[in-house]
Protein backbone atom coordinates (compact mmCIF):
# COMPACT_ATOMS: atom_id res chain seq x y z
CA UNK A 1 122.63 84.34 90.92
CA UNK A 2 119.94 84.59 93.17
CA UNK A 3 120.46 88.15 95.36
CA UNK A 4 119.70 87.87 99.20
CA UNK A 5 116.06 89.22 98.64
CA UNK A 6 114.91 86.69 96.11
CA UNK A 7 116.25 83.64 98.45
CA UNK A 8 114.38 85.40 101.75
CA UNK A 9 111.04 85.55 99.69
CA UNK A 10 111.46 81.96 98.05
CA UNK A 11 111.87 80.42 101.62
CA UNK A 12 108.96 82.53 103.22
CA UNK A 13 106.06 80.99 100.47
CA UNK A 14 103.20 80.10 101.62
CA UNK A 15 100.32 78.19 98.63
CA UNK A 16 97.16 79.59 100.56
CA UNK A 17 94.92 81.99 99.22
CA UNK A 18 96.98 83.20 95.81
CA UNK A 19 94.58 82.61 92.85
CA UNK A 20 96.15 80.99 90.38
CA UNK A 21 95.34 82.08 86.51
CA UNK A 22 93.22 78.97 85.89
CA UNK A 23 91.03 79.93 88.97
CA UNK A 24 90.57 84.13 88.72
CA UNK A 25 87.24 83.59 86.35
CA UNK A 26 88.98 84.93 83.37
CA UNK A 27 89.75 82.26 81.14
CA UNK A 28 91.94 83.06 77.77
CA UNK A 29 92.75 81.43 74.91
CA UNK A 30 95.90 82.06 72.70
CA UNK A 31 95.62 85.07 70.76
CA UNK A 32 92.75 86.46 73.03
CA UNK A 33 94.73 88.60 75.80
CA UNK A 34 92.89 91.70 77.20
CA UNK A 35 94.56 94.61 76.94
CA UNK A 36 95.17 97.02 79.98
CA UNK A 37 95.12 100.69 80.05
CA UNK A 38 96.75 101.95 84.12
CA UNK A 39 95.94 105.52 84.94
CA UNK A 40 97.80 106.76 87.73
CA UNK A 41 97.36 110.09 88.94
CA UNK A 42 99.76 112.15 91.51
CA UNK A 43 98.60 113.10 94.86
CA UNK A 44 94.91 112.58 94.05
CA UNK A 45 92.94 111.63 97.21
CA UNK A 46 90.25 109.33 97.43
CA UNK A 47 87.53 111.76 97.84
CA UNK A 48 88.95 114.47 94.97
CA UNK A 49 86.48 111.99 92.84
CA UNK A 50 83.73 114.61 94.21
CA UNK A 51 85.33 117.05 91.20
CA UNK A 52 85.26 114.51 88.33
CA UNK A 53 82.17 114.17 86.89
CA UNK A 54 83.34 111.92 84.38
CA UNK A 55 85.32 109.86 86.23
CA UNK A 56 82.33 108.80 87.94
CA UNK A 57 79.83 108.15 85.23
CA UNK A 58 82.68 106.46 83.39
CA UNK A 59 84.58 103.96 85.83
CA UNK A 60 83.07 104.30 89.14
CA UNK A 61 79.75 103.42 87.97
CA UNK A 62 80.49 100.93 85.66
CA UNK A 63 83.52 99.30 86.87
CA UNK A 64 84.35 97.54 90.10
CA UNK A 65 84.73 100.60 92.81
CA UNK A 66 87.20 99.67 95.78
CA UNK A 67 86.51 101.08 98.52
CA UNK A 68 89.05 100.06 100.98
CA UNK A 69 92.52 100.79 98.49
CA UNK A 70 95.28 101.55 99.73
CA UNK A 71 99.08 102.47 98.58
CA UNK A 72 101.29 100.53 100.84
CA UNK A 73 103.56 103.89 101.41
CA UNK A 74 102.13 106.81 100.38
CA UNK A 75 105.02 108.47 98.72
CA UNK A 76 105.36 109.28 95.26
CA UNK A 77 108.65 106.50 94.49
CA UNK A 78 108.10 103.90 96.73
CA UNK A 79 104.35 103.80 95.51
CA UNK A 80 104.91 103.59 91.88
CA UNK A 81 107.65 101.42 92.46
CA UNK A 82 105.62 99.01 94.17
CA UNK A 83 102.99 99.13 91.31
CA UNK A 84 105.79 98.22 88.56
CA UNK A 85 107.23 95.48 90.93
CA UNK A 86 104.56 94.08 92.81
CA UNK A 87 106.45 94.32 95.83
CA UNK A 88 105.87 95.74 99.58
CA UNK A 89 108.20 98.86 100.29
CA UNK A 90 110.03 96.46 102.36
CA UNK A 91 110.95 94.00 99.63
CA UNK A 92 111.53 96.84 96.68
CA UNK A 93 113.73 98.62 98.81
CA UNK A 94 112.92 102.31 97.59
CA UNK A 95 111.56 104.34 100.60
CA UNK A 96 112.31 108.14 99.78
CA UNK A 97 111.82 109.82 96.44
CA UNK A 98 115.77 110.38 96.03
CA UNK A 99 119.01 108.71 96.93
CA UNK A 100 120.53 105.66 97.34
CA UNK A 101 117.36 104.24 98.68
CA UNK A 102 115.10 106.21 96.95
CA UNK A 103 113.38 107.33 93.56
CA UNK A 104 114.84 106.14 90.04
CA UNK A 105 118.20 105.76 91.64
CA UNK A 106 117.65 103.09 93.39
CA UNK A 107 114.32 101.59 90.54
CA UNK A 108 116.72 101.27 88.26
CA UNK A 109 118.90 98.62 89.63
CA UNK A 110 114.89 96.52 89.34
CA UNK A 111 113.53 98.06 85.76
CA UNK A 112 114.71 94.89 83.80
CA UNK A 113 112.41 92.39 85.58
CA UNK A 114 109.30 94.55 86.14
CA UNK A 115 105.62 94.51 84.54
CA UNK A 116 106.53 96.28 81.67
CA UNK A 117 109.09 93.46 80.84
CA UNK A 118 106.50 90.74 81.96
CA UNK A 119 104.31 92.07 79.56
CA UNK A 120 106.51 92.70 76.89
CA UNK A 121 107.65 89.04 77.10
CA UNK A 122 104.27 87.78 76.97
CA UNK A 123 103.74 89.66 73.83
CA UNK A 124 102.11 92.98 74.64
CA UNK A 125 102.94 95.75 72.95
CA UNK A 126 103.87 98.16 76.36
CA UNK A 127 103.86 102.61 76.11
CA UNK A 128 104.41 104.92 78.60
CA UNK A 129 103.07 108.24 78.77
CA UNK A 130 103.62 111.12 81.25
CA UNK A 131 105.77 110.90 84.89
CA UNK A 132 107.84 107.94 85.42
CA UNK A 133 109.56 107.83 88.75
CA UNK A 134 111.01 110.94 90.91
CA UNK A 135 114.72 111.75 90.07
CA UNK A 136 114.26 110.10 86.14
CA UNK A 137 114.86 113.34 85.11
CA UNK A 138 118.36 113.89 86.61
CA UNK A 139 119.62 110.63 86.98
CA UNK A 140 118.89 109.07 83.30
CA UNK A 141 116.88 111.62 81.44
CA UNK A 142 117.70 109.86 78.09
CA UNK A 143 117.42 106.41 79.29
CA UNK A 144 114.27 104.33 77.69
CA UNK A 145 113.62 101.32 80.47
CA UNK A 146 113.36 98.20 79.24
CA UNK A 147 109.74 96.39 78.37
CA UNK A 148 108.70 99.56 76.50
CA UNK A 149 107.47 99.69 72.81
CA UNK A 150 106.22 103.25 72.94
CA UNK A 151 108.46 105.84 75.47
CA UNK A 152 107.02 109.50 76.04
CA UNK A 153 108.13 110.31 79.57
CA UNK A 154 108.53 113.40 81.44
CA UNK A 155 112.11 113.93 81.82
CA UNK A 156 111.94 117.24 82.81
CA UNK A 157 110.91 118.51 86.39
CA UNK A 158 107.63 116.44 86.75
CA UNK A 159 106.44 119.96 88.77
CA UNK A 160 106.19 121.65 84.83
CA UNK A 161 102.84 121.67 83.19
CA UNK A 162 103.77 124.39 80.81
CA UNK A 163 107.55 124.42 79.02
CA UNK A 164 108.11 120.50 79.65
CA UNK A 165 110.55 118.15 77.59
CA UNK A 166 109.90 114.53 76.75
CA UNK A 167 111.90 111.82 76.35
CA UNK A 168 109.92 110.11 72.85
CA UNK A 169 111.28 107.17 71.93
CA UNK A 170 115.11 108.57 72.30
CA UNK A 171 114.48 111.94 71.32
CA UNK A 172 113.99 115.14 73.92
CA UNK A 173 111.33 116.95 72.45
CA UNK A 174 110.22 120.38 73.74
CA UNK A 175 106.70 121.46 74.43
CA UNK A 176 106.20 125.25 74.89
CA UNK A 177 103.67 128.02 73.07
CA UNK A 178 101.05 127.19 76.53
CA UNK A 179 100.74 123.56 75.49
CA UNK A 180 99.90 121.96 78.84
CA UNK A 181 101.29 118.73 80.04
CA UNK A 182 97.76 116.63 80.51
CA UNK A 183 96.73 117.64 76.73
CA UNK A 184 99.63 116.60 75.17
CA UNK A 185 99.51 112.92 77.04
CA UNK A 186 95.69 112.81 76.47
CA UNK A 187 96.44 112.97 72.64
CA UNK A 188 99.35 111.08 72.75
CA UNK A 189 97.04 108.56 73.98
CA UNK A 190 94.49 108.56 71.81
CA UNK A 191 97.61 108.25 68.95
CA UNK A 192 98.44 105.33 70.83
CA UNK A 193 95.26 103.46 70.80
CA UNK A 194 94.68 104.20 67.19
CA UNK A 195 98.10 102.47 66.03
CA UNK A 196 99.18 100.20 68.65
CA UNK A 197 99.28 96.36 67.82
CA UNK A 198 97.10 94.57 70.01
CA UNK A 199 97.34 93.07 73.19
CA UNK A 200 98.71 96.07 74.35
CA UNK A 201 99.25 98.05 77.53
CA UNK A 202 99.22 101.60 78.05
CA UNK A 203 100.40 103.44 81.22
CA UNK A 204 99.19 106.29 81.40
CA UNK A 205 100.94 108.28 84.21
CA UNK A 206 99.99 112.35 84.58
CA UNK A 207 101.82 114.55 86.70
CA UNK A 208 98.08 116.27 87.67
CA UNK A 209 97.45 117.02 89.98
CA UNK A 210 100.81 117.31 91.97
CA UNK A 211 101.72 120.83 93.39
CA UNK A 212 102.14 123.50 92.20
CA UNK A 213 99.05 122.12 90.34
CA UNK A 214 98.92 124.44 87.19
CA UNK A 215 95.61 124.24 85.94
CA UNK A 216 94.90 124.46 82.14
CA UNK A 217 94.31 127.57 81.26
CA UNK A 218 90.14 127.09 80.41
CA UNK A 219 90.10 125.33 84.00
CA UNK A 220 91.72 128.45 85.95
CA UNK A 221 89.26 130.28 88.07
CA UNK A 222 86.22 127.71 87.50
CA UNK A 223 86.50 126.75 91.26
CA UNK A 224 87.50 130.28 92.40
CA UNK A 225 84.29 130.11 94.19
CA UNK A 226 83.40 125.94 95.20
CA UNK A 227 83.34 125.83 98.86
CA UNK A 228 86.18 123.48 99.96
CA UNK A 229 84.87 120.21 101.82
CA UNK A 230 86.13 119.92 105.35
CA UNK A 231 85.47 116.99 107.31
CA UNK A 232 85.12 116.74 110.95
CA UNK A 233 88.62 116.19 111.33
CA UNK A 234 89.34 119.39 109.20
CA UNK A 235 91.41 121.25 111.85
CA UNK A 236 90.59 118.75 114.63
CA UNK A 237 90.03 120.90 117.43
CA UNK A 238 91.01 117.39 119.95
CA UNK A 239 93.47 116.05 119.61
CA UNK A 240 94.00 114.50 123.08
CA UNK A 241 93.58 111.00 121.63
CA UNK A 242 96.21 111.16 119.15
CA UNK A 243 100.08 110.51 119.66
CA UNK A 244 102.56 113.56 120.54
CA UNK A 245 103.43 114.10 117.13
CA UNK A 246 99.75 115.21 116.24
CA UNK A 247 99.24 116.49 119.77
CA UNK A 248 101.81 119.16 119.58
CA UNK A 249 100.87 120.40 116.26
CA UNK A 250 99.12 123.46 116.68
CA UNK A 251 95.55 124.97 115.31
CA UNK A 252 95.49 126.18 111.61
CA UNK A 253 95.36 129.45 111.57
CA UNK A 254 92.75 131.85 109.27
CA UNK A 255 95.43 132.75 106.62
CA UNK A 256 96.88 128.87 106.88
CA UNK A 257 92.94 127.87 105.97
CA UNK A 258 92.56 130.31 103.49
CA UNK A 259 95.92 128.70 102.21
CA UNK A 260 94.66 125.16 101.93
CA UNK A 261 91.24 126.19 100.40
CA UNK A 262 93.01 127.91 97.72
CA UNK A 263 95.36 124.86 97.13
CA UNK A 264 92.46 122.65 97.20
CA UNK A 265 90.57 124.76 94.47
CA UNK A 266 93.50 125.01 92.37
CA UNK A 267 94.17 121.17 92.26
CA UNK A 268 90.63 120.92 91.70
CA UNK A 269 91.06 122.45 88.44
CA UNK A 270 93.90 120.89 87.43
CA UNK A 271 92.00 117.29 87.42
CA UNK A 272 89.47 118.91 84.59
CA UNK A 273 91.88 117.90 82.32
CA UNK A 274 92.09 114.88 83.54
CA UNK A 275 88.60 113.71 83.73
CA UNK A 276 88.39 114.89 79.95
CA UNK A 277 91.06 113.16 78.89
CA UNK A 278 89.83 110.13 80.56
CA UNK A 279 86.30 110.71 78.93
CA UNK A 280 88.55 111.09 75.72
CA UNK A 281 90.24 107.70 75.88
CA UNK A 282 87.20 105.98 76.94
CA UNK A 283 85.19 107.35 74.28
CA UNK A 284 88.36 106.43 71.89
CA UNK A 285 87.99 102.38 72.98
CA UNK A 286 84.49 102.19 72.54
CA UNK A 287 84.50 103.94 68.44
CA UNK A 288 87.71 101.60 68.07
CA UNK A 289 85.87 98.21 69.12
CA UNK A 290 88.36 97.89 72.03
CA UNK A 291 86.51 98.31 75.33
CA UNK A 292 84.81 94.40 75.06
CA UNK A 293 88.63 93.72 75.43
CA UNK A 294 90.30 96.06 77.17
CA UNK A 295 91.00 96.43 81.22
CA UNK A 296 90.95 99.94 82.41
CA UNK A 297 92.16 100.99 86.07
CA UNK A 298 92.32 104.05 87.77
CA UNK A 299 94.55 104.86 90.54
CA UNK A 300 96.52 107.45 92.41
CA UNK A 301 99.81 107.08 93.88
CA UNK A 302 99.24 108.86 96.83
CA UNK A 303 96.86 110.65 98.69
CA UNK A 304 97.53 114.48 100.39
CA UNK A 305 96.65 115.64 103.87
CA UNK A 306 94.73 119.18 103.81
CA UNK A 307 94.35 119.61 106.95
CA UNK A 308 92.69 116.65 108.75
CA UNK A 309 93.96 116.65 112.30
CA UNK A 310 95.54 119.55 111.74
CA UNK A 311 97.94 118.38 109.22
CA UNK A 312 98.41 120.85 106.60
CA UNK A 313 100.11 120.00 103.11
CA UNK A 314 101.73 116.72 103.62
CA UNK A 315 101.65 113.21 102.64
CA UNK A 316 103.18 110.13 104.06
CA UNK A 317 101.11 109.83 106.77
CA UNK A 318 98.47 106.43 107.46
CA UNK A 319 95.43 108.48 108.10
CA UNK A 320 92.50 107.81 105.21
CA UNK A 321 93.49 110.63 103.31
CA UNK A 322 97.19 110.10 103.17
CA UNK A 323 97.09 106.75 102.31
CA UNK A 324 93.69 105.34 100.73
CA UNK A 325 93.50 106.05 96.94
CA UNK A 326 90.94 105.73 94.55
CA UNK A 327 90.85 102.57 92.60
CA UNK A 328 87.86 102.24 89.87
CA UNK A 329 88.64 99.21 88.11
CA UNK A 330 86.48 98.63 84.24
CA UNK A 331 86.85 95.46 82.90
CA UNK A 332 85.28 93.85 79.57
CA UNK A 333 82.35 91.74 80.79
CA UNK A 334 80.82 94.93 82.24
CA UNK A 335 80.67 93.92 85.96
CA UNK A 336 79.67 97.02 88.20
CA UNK A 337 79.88 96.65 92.02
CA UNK A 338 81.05 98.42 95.36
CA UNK A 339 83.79 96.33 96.75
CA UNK A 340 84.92 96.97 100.89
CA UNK A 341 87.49 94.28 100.73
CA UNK A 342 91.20 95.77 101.73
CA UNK A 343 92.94 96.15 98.40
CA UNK A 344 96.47 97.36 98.15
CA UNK A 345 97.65 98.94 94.38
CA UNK A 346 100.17 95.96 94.20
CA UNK A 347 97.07 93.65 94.02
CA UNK A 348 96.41 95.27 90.75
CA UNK A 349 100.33 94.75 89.45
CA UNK A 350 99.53 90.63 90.74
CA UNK A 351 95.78 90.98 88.57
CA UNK A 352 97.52 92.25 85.08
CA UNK A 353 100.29 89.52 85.33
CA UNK A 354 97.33 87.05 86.15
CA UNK A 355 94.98 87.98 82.83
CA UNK A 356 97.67 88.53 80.82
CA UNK A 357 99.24 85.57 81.17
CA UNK A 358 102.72 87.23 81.64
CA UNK A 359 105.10 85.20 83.54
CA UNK A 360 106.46 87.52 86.67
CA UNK A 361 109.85 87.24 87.38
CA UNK A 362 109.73 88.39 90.85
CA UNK A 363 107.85 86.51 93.76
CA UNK A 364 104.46 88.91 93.85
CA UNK A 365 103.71 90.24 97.18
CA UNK A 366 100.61 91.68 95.96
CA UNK A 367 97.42 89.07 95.38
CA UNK A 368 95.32 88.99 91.94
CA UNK A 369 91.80 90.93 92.56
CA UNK A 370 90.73 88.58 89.21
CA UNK A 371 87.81 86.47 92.06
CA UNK A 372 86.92 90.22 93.32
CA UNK A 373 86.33 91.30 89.36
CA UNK A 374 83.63 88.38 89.25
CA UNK A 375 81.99 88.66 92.91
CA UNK A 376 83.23 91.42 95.21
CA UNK A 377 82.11 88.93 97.85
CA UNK A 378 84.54 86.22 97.26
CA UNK A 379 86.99 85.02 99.67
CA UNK A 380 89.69 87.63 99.98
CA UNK A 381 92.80 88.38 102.67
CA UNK A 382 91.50 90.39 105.66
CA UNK A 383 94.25 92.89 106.16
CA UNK A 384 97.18 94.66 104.33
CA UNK A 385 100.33 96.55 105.73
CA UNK A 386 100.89 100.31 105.55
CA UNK A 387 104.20 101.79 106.12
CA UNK A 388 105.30 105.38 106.01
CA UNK A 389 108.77 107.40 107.47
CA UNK A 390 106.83 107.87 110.46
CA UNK A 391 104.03 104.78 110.94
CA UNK A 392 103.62 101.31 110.35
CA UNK A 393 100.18 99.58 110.39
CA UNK A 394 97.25 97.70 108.70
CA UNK A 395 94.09 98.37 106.76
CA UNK A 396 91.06 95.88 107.15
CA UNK A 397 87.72 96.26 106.40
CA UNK A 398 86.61 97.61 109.47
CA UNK A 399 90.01 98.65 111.00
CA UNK A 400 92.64 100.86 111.18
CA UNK A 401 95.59 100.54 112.95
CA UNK A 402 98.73 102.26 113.44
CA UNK A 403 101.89 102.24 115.35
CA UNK A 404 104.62 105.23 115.15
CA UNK A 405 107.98 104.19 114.64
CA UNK A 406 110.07 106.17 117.23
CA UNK A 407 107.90 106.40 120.11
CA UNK A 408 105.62 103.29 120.04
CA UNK A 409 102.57 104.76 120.31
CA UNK A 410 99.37 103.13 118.52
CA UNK A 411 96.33 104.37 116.99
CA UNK A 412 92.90 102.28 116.22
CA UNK A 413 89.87 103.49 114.74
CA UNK A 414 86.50 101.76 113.91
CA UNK A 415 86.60 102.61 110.08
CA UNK A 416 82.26 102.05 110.44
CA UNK A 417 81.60 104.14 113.27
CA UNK A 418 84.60 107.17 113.03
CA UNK A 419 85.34 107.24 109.48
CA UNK A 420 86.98 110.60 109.70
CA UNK A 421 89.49 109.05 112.53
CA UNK A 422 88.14 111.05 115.29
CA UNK A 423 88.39 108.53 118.16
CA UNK A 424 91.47 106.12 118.53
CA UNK A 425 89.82 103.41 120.72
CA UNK A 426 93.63 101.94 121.61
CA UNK A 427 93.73 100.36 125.08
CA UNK A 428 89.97 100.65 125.39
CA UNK A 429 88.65 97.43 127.18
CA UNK A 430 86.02 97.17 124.54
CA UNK A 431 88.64 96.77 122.09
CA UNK A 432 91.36 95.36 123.49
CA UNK A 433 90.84 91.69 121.49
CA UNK A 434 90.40 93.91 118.41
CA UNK A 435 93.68 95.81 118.87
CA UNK A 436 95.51 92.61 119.95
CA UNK A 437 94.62 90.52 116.59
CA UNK A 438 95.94 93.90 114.99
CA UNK A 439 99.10 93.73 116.34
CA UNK A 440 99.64 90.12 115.67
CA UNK A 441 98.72 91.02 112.04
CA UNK A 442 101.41 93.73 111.60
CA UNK A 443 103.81 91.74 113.38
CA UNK A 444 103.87 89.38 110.36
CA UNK A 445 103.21 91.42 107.55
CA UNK A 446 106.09 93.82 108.53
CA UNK A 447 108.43 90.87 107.60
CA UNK A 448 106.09 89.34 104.92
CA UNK A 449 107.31 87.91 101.47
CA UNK A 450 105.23 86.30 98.75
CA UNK A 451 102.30 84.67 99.76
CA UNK A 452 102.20 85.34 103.21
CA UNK A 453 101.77 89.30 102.54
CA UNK A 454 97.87 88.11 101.75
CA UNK A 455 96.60 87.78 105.90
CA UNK A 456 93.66 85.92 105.93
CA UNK A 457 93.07 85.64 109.44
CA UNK A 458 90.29 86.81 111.16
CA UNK A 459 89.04 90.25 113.11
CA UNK A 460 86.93 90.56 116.18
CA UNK A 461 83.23 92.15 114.57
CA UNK A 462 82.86 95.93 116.12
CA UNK A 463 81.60 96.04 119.73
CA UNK A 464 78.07 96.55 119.80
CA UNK A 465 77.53 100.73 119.80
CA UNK A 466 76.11 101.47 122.82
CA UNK A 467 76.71 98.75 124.85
């Protein structure tokens, strides 16, 4: 039977603008599926790439770099969720990280039709390695979900790095003696990729670098003395602009800064073992003859506020650094280009179902990037929704736009000309038929199923500057 969400999406399809496999540039033949390797990282901003050396030599420059990515809630569940379902927050249903409506509670009424079961069924060989989703730990710690051939998941507090337990393949296995959380999945990786049967897919989940952000022990201090970047809107010292919420927050003070900059310096150092291990599995492909055929993306689930306008230590918030994520996308021909178009991480759940050949058994809100992974100028959708607790609103490639739930208020920046989100240009006459095609944007994505959830329709261009 067909539940009351499956019935709204299959009435709300629209046919324009979803690639279909025959068209995304990638052709396959039987036998010849890629395989996929997804990294997703935990809180990692969009700009931490600044502290991972090999993360840049190793996907950004020689993959396709999205600029313009975005999690559709940035929240730990709700984002990961999407990612495994290829649905909006909306349509998935999981909006906190616990409870009824939230974290694996509430995933695990979905985890038998999600990618890992696509895959599976289309004959990929599926592991997991490192945090699953918020609450697996109490709610079903010995529980393997269904799709996967290979099962090493936290399910212990996903805060440990040190003195963790993993759920492998049944069995709760203890890691203590200082063995730190990232080294164990980096080799458990690399154990994978030597043994698994191909076409395979490897997720490859660390809990780096959420808080409390351990670093591994050869990483602790190296940062002790980096100067922490702060943007313009580091601290924003106007606020005037911005809705009540932000306007009533006060000034960070000295010890609040000193605070952050620590924070910052310490999850700086815990991404060291990522970018290793990342240099690790990369190297690993390449000796093993698997990187002509293997699709590796790089993602975070969320971003983290530090600060900017005058947000300290928080996430689920619109703003760049909240919600975009990085999203460094290698594939096996070798293309290498900056893309601006508005991506959204359940794009990538729609592209791995698309080259795999795996036969989704959900309606995708999310649209195949495959035409983007050939030409990053190909026709594309203009604009995709953000949500949050607090906000609603849309990413394009110029724009950003946001509307608070409770009071109604709205926010626009020119992405171009105010990247750090210093000036909200809402009810400014030289905007106003910017912010109105906004509006009507949201309006229908906030409702969107399927299809529709790719807007292709178009944006005013900037207003001249200094006209």
């Amino acid at each position: 039977m067909l539940d009351r969400r499956t019935l709204l999406k299959l009435a709300g399809v629209l046919p324009a603008l979803r690639p279909q496999s025959s068209r995304s540039g990638h052709p396959r033949r039987p036998g010849a599926q890629p395989n996929f390797i997804h990294i997703c990282t935990d809180d990692m901003r969009f700009d931490d790439l600044s502290v991972m050396p090999i993360l840049r030599s190793t996907m950004r420059d020689r993959g396709v770099r999205f600029d313009n990515h975005f999690t559709p809630f940035p929240l730990c569940a709700p984002s990961r969720v999407g990612m495994l379902t290829g649905l909006l927050p909306h349509n998935h249903g999981v909006l906190h990280d616990k409870g009824a409506d939230g974290g694996y509670e509430a995933y695990r009424a979905l985890e038998a039709n999600a990618l890992p079961v696509w895959l599976s069924g289309a004959g990929y060989f599926v592991g997991h390695i490192g945090k699953f989703i918020n609450g697996y730990d109490q709610v079903a710690p010995d529980h393997i979900p269904p799709g996967y051939a290979d099962w090493r998941a936290m399910s212990c507090g996903f805060g440990l790095y040190k003195d963790f337990t993993l759920n492998e393949n049944g069995d709760q296995v203890f890691y203590g003696d200082g063995q730190y959380t990232t080294d164990v999945f980096v080799q458990k990786a690399l154990t994978f990729l030597a043994t698994a049967p191909q076409p395979f897919a490897l997720f490859f989940w660390p809990n780096a670098c959420h808080w409390p952000a351990v670093p591994a022990d050869r990483d602790a201090g190296t940062f002790a003395h980096v100067k922490m970047p702060q943007p313009p809107s580091f601290n924003e010292a106007d606020v005037s602009d911005k809705p009540a919420y932000i306007r009533d927050l006060p000034l960070i003070e000295g010890h609040q800064i000193e605070h952050l900059i620590n924070k910052w310096r310490t999850r700086a150092e815990c991404l060291q073992a990522v970018d290793r291990g990342l240099g690790a599995i990369v190297q690993a492909l390449e000796d093993n003859g698997l990187a002509a055929s293997t699709h590796i993306l790089f993602t975070s689930d969320n971003g983290f506020m530090e600060g900017e306008h005058r947000i300290a230590s928080a996430k689920n918030f619109l703003y760049d650094e909240g919600a975009r994520v990085p999203l460094y996308w290698r594939e096996p021909s070798g293309y290498a280009d900056e893309c601006r178009q508005p991506a959204s991480n359940i794009d990538a759940t729609a592209t791995i179902v698309d080259l795999s050949g795996a036969k989704a058994g959900r309606l995708l809100d999310g649209l195949s990037l495959s035409p983007l992974l050939n030409d990053v100028r190909a026709p594309w959708k203009t604009a995709m929704l953000l949500q949050s607790l607090y906000t609603v609103g849309i990413a394009t490639r110029d724009y950003r736009y946001i509307r608070w739930r409770k009071t109604g208020e709205v926010e626009l920046y020119d992405a171009t000309a105010d990247p750090y989100q210093l000036l909200n240009v809402a009810g400014r006459r030289a905007y106003a038929e910017i912010e109105s095609a906004c509006a009507q944007a949201l309006e229908t994505l906030l409702e969107c199923v399927g299809a529709n959830c790719a807007w292709d329709g178009k944006f005013p261009p900037p207003p001249v500057r200094g006209a």
